[in-house]
C-alpha atoms as a PDB file:
ATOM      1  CA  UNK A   1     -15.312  24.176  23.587  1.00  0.00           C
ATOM      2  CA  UNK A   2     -16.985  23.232  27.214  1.00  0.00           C
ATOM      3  CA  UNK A   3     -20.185  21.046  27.342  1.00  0.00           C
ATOM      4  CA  UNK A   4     -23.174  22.995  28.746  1.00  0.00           C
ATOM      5  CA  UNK A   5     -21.521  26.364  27.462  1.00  0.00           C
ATOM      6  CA  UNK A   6     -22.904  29.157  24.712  1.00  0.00           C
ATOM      7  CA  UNK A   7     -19.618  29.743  22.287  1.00  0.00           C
ATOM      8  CA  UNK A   8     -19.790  32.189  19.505  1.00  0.00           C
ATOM      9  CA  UNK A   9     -17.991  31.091  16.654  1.00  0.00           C
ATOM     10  CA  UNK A  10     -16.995  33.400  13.712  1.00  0.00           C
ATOM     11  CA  UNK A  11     -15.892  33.003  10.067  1.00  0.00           C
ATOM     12  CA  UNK A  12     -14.386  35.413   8.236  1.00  0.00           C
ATOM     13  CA  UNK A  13     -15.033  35.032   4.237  1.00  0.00           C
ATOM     14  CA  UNK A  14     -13.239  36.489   1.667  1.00  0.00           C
ATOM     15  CA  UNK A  15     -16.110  38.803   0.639  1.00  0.00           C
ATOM     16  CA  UNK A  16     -19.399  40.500   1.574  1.00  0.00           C
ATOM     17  CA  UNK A  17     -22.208  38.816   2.913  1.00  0.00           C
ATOM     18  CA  UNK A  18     -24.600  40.323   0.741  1.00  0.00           C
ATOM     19  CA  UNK A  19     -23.264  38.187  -1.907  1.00  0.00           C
ATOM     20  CA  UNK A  20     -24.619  35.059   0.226  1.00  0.00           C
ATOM     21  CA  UNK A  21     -27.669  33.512  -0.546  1.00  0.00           C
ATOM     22  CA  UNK A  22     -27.739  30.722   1.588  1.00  0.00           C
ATOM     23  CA  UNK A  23     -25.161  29.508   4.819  1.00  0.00           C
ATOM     24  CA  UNK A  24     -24.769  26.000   6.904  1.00  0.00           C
ATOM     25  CA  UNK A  25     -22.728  25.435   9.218  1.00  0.00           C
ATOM     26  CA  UNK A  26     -22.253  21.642  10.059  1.00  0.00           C
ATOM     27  CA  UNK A  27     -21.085  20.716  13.492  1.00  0.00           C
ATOM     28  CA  UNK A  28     -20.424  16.985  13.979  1.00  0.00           C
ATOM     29  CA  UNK A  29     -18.006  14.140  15.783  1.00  0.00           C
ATOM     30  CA  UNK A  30     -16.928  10.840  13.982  1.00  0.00           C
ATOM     31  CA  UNK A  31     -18.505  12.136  10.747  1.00  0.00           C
ATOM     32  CA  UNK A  32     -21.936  12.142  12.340  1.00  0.00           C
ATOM     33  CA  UNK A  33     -23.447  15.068  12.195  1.00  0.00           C
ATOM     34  CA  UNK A  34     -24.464  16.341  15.503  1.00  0.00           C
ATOM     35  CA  UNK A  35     -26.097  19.572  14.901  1.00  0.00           C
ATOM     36  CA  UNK A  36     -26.587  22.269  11.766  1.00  0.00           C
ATOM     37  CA  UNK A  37     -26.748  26.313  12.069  1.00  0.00           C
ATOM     38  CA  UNK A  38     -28.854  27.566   8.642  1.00  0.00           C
ATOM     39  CA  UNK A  39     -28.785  31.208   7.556  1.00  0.00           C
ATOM     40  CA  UNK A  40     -31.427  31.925  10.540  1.00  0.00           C
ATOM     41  CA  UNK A  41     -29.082  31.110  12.793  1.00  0.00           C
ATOM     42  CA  UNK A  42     -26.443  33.587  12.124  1.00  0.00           C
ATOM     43  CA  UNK A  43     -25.669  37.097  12.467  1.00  0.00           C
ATOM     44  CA  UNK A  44     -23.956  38.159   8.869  1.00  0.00           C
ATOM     45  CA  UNK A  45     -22.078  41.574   8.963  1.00  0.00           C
ATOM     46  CA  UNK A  46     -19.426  42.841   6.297  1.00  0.00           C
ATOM     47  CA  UNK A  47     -17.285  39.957   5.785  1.00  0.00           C
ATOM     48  CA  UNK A  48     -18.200  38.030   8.924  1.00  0.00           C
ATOM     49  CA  UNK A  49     -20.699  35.105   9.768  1.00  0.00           C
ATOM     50  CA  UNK A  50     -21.253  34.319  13.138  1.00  0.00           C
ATOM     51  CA  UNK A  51     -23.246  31.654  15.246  1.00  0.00           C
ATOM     52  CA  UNK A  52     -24.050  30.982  18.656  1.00  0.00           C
ATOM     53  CA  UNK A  53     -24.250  27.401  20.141  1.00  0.00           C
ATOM     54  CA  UNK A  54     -26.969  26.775  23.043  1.00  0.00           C
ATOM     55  CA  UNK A  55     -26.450  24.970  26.166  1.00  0.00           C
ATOM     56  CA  UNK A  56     -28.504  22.100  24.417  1.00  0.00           C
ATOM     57  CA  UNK A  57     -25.952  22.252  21.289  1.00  0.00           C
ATOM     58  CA  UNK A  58     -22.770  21.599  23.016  1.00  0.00           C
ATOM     59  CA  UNK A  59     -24.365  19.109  25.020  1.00  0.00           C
ATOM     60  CA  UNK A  60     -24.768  16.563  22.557  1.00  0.00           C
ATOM     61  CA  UNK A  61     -21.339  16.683  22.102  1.00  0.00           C
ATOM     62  CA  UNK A  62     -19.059  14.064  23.609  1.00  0.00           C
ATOM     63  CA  UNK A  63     -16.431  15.644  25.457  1.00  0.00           C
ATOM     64  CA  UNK A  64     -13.811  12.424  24.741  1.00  0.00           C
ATOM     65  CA  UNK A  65     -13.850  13.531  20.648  1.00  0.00           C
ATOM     66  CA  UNK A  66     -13.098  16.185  18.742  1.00  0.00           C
ATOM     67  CA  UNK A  67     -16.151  18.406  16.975  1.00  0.00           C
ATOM     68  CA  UNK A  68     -15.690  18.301  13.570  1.00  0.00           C
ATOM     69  CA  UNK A  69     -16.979  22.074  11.607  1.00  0.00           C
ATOM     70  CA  UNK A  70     -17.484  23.007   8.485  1.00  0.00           C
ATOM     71  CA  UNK A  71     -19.025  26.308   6.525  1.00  0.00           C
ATOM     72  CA  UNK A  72     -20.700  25.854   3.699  1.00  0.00           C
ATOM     73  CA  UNK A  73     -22.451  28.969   1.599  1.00  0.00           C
ATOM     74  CA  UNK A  74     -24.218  29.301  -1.315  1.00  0.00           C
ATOM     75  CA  UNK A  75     -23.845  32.706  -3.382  1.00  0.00           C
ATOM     76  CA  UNK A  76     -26.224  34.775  -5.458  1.00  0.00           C
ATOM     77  CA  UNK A  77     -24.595  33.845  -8.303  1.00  0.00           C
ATOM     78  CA  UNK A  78     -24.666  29.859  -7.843  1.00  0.00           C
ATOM     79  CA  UNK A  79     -21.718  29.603  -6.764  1.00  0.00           C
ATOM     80  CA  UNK A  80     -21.194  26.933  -3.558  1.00  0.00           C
ATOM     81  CA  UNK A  81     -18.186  27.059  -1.341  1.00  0.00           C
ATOM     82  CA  UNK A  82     -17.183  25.249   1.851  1.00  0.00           C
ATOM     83  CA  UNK A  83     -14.232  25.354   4.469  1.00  0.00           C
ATOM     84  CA  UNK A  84     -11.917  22.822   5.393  1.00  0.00           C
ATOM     85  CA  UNK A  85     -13.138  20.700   7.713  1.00  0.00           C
ATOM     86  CA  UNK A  86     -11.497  21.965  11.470  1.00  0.00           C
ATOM     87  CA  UNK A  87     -11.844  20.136  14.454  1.00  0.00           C
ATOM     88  CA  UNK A  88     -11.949  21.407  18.156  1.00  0.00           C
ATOM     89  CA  UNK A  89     -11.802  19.755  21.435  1.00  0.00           C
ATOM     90  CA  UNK A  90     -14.689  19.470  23.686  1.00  0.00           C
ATOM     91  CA  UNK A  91     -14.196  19.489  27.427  1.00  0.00           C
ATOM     92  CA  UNK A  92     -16.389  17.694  29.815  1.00  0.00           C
ATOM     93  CA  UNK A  93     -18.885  19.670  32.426  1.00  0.00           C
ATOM     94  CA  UNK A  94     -19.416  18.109  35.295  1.00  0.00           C
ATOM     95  CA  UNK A  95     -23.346  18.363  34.688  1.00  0.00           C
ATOM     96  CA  UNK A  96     -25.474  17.961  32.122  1.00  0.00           C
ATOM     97  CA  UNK A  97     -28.564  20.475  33.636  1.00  0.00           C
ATOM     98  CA  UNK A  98     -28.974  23.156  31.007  1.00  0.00           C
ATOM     99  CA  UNK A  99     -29.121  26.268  33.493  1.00  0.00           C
ATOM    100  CA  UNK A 100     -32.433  28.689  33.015  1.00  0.00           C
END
């Protein structure tokens, strides 16, 4: 992932997303948690959940550690999963302006 940039990232569950009652996905470095994506924030189709980072998200991110994500959903039926934990590299931009 590159500061300053607008990634998609996508998660593909083992079921429909109509079974999903509620979705977070956690996005943090050192086991801080640098920024959260809710249910609002993503675009749920079949068995996919996807999310879109802003300029201002990957920003606060410190290009010299790893981003630590996790998905966690709740279901209809009370049932709460989460992912394992994966961790991506950040990349430095050579400018923090967010670009309008």
């Amino acid at each position: 992932m590159i500061r300053g940039t607008t990634p998609t990232h996508t998660f593909t569950i083992p079921f429909e997303v109509s079974e999903i009652k509620t979705v977070k996905i956690t996005y943090a470095q050192d086991d801080v948690v640098v920024c959260e994506k809710t249910m609002s924030d993503c675009e749920l189709t079949g068995t996919t959940i996807s999310t879109v980072l802003t300029q201002e998200d990957t920003f606060k991110f410190d290009h010299t550690k790893d981003v630590q994500i996790q998905l966690r959903i709740l279901t209809i039926s009370g049932q709460a999963l989460a992912s394992i934990v994966e961790k991506v590299g950040v990349s430095r931009c050579l400018d923090d302006e967010v670009l309008q």
